[in-house]
C-alpha atoms as a PDB file:
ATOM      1  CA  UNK A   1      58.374  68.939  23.743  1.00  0.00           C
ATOM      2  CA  UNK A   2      59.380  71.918  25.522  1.00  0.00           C
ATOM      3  CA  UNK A   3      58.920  73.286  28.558  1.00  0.00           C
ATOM      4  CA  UNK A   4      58.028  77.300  27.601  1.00  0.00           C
ATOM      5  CA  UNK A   5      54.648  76.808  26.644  1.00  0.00           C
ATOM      6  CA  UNK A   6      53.665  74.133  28.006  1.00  0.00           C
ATOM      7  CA  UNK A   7      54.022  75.740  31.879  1.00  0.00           C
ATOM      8  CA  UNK A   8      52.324  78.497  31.240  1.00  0.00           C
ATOM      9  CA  UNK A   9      51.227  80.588  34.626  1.00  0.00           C
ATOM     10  CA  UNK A  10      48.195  79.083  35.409  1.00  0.00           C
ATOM     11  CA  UNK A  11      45.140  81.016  36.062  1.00  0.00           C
ATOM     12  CA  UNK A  12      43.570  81.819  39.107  1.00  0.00           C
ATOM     13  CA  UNK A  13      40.904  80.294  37.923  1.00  0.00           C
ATOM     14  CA  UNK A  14      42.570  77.234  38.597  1.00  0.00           C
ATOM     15  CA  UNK A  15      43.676  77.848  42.492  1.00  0.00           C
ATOM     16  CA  UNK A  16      39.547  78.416  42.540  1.00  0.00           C
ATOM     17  CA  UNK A  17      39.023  74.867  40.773  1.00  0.00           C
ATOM     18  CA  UNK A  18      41.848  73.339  42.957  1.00  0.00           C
ATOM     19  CA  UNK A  19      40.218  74.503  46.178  1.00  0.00           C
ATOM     20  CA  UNK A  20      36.672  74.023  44.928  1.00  0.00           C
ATOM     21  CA  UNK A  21      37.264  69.989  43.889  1.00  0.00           C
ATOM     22  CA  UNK A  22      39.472  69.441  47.163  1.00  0.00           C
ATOM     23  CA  UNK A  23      35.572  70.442  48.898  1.00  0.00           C
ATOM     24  CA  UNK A  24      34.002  67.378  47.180  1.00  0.00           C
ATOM     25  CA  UNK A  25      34.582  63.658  47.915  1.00  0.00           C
ATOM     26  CA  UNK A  26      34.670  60.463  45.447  1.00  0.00           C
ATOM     27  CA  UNK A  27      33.317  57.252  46.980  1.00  0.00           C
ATOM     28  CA  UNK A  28      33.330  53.912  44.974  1.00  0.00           C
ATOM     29  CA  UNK A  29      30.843  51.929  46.415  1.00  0.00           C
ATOM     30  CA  UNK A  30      30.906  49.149  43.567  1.00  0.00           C
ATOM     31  CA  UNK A  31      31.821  45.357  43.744  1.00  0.00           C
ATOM     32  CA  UNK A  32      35.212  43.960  42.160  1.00  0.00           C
ATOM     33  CA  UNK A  33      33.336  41.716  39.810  1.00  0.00           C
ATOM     34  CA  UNK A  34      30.659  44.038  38.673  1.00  0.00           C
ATOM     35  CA  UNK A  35      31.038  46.686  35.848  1.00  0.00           C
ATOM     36  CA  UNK A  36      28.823  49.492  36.273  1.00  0.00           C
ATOM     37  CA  UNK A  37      26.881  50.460  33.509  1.00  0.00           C
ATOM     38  CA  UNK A  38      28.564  53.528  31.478  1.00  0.00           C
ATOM     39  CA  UNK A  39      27.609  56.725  32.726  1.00  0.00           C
ATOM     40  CA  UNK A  40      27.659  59.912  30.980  1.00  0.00           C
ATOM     41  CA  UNK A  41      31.178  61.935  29.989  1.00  0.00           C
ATOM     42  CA  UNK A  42      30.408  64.201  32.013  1.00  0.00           C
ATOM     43  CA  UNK A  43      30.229  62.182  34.858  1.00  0.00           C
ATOM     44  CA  UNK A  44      32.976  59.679  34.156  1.00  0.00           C
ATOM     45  CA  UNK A  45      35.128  62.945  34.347  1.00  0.00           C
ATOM     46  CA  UNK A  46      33.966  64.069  37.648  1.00  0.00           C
ATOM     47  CA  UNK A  47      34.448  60.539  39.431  1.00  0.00           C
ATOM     48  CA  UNK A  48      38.229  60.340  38.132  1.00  0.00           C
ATOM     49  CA  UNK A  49      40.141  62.634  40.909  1.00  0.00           C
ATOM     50  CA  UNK A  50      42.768  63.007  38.064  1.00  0.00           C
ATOM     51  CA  UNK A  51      39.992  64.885  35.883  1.00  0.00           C
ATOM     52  CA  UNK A  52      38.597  67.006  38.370  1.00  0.00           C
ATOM     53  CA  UNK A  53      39.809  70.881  36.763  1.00  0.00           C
ATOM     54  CA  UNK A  54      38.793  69.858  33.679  1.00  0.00           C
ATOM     55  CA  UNK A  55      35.122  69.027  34.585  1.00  0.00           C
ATOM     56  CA  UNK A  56      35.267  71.930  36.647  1.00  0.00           C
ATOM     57  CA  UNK A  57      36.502  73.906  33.565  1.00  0.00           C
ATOM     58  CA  UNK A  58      33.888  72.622  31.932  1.00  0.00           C
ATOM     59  CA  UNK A  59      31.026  73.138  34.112  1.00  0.00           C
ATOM     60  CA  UNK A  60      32.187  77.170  33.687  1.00  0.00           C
ATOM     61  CA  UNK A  61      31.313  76.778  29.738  1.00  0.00           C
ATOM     62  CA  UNK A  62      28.149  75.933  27.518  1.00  0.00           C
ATOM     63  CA  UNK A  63      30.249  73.085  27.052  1.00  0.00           C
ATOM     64  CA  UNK A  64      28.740  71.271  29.574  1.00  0.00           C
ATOM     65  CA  UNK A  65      25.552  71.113  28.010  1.00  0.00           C
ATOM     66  CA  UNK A  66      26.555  69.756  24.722  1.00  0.00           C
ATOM     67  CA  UNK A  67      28.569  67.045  26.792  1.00  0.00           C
ATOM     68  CA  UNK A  68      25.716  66.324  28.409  1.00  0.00           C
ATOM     69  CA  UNK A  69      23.832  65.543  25.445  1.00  0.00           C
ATOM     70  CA  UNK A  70      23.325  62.416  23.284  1.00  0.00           C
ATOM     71  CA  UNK A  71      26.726  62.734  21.231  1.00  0.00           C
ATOM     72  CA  UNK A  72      29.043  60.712  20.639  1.00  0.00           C
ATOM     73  CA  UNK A  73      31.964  62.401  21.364  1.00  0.00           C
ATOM     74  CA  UNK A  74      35.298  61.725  21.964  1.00  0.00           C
ATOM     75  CA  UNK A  75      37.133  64.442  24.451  1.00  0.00           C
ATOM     76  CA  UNK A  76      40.918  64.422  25.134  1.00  0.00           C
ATOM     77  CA  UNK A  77      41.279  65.476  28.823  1.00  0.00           C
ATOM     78  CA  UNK A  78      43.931  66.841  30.407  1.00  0.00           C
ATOM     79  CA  UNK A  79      44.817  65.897  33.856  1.00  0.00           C
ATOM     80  CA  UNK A  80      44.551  67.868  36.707  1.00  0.00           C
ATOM     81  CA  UNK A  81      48.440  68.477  36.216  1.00  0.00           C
ATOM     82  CA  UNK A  82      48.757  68.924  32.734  1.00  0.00           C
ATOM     83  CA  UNK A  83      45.687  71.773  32.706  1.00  0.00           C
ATOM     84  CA  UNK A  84      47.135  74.922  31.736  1.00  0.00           C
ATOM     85  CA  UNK A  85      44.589  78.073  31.020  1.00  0.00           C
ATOM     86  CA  UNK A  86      46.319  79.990  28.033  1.00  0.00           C
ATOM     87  CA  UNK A  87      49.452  81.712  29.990  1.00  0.00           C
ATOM     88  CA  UNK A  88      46.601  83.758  32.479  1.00  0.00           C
ATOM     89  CA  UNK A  89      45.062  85.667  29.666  1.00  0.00           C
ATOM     90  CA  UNK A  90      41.291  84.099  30.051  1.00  0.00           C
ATOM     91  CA  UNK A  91      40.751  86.595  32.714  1.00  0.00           C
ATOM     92  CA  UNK A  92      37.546  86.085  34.660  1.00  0.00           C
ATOM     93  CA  UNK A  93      35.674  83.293  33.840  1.00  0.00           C
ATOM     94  CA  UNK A  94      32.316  84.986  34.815  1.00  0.00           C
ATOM     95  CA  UNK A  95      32.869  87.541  32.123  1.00  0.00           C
ATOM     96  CA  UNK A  96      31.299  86.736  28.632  1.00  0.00           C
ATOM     97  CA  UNK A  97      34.615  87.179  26.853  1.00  0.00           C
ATOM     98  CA  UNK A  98      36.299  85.335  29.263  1.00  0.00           C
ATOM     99  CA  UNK A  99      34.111  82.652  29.025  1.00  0.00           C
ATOM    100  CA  UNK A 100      34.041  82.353  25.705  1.00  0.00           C
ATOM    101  CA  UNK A 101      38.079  81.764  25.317  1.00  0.00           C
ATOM    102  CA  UNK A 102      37.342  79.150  28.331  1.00  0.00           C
ATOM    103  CA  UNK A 103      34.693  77.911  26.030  1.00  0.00           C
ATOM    104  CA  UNK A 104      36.598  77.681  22.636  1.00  0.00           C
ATOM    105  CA  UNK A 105      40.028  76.094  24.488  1.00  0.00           C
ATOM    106  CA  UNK A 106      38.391  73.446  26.035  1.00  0.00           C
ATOM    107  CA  UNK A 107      36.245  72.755  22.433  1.00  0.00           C
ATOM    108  CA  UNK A 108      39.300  72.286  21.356  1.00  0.00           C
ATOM    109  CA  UNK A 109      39.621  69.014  23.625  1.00  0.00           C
ATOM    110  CA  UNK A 110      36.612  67.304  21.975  1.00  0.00           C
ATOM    111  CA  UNK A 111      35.867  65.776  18.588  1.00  0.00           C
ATOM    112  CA  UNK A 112      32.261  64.563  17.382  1.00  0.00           C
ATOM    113  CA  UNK A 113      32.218  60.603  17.508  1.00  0.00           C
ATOM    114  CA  UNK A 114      33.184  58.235  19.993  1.00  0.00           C
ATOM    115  CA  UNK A 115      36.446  57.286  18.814  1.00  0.00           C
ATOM    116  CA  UNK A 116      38.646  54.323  21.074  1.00  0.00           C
ATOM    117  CA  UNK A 117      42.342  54.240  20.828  1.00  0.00           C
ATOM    118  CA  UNK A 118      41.938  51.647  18.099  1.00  0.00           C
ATOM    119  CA  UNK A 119      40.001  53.890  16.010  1.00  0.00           C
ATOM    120  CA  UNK A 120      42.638  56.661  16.733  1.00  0.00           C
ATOM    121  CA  UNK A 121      44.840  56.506  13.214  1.00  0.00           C
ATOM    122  CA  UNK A 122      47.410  58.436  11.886  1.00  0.00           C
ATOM    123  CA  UNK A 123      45.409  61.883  10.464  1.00  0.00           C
ATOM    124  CA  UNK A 124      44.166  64.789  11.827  1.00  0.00           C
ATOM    125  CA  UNK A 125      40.627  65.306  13.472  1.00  0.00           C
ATOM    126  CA  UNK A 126      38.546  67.998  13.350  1.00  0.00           C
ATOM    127  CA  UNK A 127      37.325  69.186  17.111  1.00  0.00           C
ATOM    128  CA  UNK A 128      33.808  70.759  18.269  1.00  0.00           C
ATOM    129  CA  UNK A 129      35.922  73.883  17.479  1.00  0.00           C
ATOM    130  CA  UNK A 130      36.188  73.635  13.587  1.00  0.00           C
ATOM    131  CA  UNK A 131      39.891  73.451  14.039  1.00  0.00           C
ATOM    132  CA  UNK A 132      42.395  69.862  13.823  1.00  0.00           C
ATOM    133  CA  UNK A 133      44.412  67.926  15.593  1.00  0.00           C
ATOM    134  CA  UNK A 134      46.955  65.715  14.098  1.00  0.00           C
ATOM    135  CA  UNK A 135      47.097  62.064  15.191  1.00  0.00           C
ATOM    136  CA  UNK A 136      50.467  59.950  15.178  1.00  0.00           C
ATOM    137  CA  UNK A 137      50.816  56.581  16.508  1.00  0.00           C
ATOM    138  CA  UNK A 138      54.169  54.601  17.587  1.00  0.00           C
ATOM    139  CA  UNK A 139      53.674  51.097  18.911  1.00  0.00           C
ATOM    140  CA  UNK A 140      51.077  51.669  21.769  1.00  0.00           C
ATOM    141  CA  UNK A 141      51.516  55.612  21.656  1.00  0.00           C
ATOM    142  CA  UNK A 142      49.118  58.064  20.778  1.00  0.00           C
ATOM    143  CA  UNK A 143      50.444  61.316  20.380  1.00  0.00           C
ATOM    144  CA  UNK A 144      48.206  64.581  19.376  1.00  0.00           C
ATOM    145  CA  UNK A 145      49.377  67.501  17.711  1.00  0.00           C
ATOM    146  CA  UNK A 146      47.986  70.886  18.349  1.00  0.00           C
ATOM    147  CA  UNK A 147      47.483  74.045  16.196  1.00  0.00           C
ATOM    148  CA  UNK A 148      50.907  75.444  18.013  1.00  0.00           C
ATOM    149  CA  UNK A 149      52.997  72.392  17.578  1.00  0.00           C
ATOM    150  CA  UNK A 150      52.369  71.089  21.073  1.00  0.00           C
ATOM    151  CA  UNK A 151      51.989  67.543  21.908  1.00  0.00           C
ATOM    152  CA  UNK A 152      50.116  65.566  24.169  1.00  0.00           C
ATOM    153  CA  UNK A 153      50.481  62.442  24.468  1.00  0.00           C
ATOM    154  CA  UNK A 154      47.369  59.954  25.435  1.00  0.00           C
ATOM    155  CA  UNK A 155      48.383  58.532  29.368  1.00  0.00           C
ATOM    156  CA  UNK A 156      44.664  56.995  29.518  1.00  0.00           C
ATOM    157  CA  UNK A 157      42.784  54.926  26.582  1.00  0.00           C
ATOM    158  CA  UNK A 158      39.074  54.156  26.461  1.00  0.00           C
ATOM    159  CA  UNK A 159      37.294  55.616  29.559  1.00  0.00           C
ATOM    160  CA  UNK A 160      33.988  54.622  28.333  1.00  0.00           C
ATOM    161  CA  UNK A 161      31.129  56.678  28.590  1.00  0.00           C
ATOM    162  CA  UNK A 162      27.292  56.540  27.778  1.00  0.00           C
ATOM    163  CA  UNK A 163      27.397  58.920  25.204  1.00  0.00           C
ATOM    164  CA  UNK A 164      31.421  58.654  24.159  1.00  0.00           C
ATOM    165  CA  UNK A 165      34.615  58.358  25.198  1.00  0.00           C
ATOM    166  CA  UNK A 166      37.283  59.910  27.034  1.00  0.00           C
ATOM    167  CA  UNK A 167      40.824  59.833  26.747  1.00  0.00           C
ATOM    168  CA  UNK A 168      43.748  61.618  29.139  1.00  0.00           C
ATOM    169  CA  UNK A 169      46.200  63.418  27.973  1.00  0.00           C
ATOM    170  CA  UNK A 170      49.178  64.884  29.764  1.00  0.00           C
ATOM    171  CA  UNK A 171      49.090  68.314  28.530  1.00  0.00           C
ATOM    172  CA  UNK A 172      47.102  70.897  27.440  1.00  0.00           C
ATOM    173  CA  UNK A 173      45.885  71.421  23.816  1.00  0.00           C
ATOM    174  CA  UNK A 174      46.264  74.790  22.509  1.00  0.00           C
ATOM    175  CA  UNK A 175      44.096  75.952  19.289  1.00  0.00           C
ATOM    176  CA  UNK A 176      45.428  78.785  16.476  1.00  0.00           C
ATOM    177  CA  UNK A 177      46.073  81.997  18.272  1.00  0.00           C
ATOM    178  CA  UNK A 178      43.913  84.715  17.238  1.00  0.00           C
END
């Protein structure tokens, strides 16, 4: 994979996110031989520090609403790291257009269903978006394959969630241009 697209400038949307998520605190007050009940995707995205500019992304966008809802779905998150905002063209995220680019990138992240790794085969898949993604699997890899050619490859399997399932991915995946 190279480098060109995949560090893009990153928005200033994301210093804001950055500075915004270093504000809030995660505390695990659980015990070592009980599992918590699932909780909601949204929510098992905000307690993973390694999530938090995505959820925050999300919380910008309708997005959240629909991952709030019943689902299933299956979103492939990108860590805080590998979260790159289209090369600084989304502009402000408080502007409709904006938003709406914010909105249809980060679509492009979920797919209806929850899917685990097992279920992941080689394919493609179609995201809330209406566009694919193309699955390959190597041994324990799970690769995706955007609209561009990028990859991303899955660092995190099976985050369970009360209504789906959440995977991280170590870069950002980038629909068709228009």
């Amino acid at each position: 994979m190279t480098i060109r697209r995949r560090s893009l400038r990153i928005a200033p949307l994301i210093m804001f996110v950055v500075l915004l998520c270093a504000c809030s605190s995660n505390s695990s007050s659980n015990s070592a031989t009980t599992t918590p009940p699932p909780v909601p995707i949204l929510e098992t995205i905000g307690r993973d520090a390694n999530l938090i500019s995505f959820g925050t992304a999300v919380s910008l966008t309708d997005l959240k609403t629909t991952l709030a809802g019943a689902g299933p779905y299956t979103v492939f998150a990108p860590t805080n790291k590998a979260l790159v905002l289209a090369d600084g063209t989304l502009g402000d995220p408080s502007q409709p257009e904006a938003k709406a680019r914010l909105a249809a990138l980060l679509s492009y992240h979920v797919v209806p269903g929850a899917l685990m790794a097992s279920d992941l085969q080689p394919g493609t898949l179609t995201t809330l978006n209406g566009e694919t993604l193309t699955v390959s699997v190597s041994g324990s890899d799970i690769v995706l394959t955007d609209a561009q050619g990028g990859q991303a490859k899955i660092v995190e399997k099976d985050l369970v969630a009360s209504n789906g399932v959440v995977f991280m991915i170590d870069s950002t995946l980038l629909p068709t241009k228009k």
